[in-house]
Structures are given as C-alpha cells and as structure tokens.
C-alpha atoms as a PDB file:
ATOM      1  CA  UNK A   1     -96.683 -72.539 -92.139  1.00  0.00           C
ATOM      2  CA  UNK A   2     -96.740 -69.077 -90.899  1.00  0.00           C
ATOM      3  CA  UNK A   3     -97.376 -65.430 -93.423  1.00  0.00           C
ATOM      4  CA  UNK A   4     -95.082 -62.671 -92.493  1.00  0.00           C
ATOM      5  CA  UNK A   5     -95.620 -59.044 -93.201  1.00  0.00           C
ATOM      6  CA  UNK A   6     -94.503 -56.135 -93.518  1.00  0.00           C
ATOM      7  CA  UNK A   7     -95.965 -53.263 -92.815  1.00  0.00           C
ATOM      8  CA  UNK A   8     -93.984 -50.528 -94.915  1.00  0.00           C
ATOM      9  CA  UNK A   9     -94.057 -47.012 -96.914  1.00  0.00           C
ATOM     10  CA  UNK A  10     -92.189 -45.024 -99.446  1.00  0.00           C
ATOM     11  CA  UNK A  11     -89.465 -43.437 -98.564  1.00  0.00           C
ATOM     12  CA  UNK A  12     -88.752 -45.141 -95.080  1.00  0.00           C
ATOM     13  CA  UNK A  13     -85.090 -46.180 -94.746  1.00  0.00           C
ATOM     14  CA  UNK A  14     -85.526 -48.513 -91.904  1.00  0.00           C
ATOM     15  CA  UNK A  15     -88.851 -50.296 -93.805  1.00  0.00           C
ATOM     16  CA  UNK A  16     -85.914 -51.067 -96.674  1.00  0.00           C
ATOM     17  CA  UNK A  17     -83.707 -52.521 -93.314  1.00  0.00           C
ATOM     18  CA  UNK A  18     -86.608 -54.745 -92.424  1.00  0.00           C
ATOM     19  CA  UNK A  19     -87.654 -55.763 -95.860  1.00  0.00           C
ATOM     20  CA  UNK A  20     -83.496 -56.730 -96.318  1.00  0.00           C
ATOM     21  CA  UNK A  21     -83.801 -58.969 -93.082  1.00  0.00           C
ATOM     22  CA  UNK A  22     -86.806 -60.390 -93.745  1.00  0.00           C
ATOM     23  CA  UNK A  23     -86.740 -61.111 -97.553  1.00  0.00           C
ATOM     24  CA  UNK A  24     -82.913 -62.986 -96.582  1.00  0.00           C
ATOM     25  CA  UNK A  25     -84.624 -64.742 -92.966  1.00  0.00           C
ATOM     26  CA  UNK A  26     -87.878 -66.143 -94.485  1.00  0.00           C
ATOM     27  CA  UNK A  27     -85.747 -67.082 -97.798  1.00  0.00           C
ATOM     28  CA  UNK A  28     -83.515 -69.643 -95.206  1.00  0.00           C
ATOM     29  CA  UNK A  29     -86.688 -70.855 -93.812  1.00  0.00           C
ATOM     30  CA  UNK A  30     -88.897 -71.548 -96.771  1.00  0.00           C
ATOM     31  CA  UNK A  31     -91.491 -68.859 -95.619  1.00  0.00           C
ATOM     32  CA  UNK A  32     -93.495 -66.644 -98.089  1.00  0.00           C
ATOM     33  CA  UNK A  33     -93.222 -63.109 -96.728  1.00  0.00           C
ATOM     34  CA  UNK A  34     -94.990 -59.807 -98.242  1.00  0.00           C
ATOM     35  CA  UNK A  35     -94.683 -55.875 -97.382  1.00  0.00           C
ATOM     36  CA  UNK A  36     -97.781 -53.777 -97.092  1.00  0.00           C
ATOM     37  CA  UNK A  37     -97.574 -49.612 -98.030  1.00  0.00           C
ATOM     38  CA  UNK A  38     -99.543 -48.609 -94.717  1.00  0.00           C
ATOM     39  CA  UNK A  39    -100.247 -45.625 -96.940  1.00  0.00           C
ATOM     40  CA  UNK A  40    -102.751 -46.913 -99.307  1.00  0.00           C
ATOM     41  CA  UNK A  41    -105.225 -48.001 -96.813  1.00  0.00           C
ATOM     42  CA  UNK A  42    -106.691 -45.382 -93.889  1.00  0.00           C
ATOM     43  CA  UNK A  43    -106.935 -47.550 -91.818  1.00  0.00           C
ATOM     44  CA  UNK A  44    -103.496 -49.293 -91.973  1.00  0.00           C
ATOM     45  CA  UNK A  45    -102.191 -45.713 -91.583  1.00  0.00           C
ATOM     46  CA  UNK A  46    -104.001 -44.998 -88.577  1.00  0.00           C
ATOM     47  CA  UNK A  47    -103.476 -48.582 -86.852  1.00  0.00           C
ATOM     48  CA  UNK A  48     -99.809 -48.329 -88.092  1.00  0.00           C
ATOM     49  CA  UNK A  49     -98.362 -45.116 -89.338  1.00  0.00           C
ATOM     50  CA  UNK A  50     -96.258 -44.145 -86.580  1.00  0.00           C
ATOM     51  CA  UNK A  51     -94.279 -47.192 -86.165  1.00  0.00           C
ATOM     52  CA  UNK A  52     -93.439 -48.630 -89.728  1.00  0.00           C
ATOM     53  CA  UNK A  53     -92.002 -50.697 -90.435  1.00  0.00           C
ATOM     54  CA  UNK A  54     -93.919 -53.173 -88.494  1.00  0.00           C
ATOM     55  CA  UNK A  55     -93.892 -56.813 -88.590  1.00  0.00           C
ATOM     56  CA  UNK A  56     -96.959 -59.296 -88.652  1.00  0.00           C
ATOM     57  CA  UNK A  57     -96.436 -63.041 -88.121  1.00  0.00           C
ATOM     58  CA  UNK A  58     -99.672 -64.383 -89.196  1.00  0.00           C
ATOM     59  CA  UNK A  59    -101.381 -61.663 -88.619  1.00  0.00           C
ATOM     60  CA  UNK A  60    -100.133 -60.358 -85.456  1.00  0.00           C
ATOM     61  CA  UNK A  61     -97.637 -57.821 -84.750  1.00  0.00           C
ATOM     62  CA  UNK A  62     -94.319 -58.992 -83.857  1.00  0.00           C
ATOM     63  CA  UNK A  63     -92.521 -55.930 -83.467  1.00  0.00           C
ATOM     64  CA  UNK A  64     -91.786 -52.769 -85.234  1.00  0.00           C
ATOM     65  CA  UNK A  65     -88.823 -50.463 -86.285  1.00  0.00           C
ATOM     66  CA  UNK A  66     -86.662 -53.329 -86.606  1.00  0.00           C
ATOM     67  CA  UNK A  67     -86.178 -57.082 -87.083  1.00  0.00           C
ATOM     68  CA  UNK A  68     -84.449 -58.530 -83.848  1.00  0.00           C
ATOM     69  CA  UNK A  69     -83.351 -61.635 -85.803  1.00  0.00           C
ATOM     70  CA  UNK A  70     -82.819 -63.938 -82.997  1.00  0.00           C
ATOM     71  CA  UNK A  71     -86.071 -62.819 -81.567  1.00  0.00           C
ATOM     72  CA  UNK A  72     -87.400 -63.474 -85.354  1.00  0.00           C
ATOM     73  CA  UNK A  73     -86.235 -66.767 -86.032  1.00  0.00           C
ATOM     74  CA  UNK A  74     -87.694 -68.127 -82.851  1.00  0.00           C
ATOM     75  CA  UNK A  75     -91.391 -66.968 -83.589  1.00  0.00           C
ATOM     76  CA  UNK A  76     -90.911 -68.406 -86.771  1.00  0.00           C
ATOM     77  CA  UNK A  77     -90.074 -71.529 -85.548  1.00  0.00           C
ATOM     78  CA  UNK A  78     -93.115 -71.967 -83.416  1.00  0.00           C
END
C-alpha cells in the first residue's frame, strides 16, 4: 500500500488545489494520504520551499505545483 504526501504551507492557494485532489483521489482508492508544512522543518524548506506543493508517493517526489490526476492514479496503481 503506498503513503502519499504532501508537501504544503500556509497561505499557498495551489497547496489547498493539491490537498482538494488528493484528499478526493486517495479517498477512491483506499490510500491514507497526509500534508507536510515545509515551513516547520529547515530542512524541508530548503529541499522544498520553492516548489510547494509537492507530492511524495512513498517517499519520493512525484511532482510538484499540481496533481496531474491521470498521471496520479497510475503511480498509485503500481
């Protein structure tokens, strides 16, 4: 079973697009999902700042800025 996240901070309008997609994609699935505020960890900021929101699938990044759903759904069916 594959962990999604999302890598997210206040304030960002497309992070609340991505969360949206995700939340409603991994609900259909049966996948547990969770967002991450790149903003309370240095490091995260530094590794991820400039392109939240950015998506993990177990741990590796998938993409960023936005969920390509067809894109999405295939990964996650892996």
């Amino acid at each position: 079973m594959h962990q999604v996240t999302v890598m997210t901070r206040d304030g960002c309008h497309a992070c609340d697009d991505a969360i949206s997609d995700v939340r409603r994609i991994c609900a259909e699935l049966g996948i547990a999902w969770s967002a991450e505020d790149v903003d309370a960890d240095g490091e995260l900021r530094a590794e991820y700042g400039d392109r939240v929101p950015v998506i993990l699938i177990d741990g590796v990044e998938h993409g960023f800025w936005r969920v390509e759903e067809e894109r999405f759904r295939r990964a996650l069916a892996r």
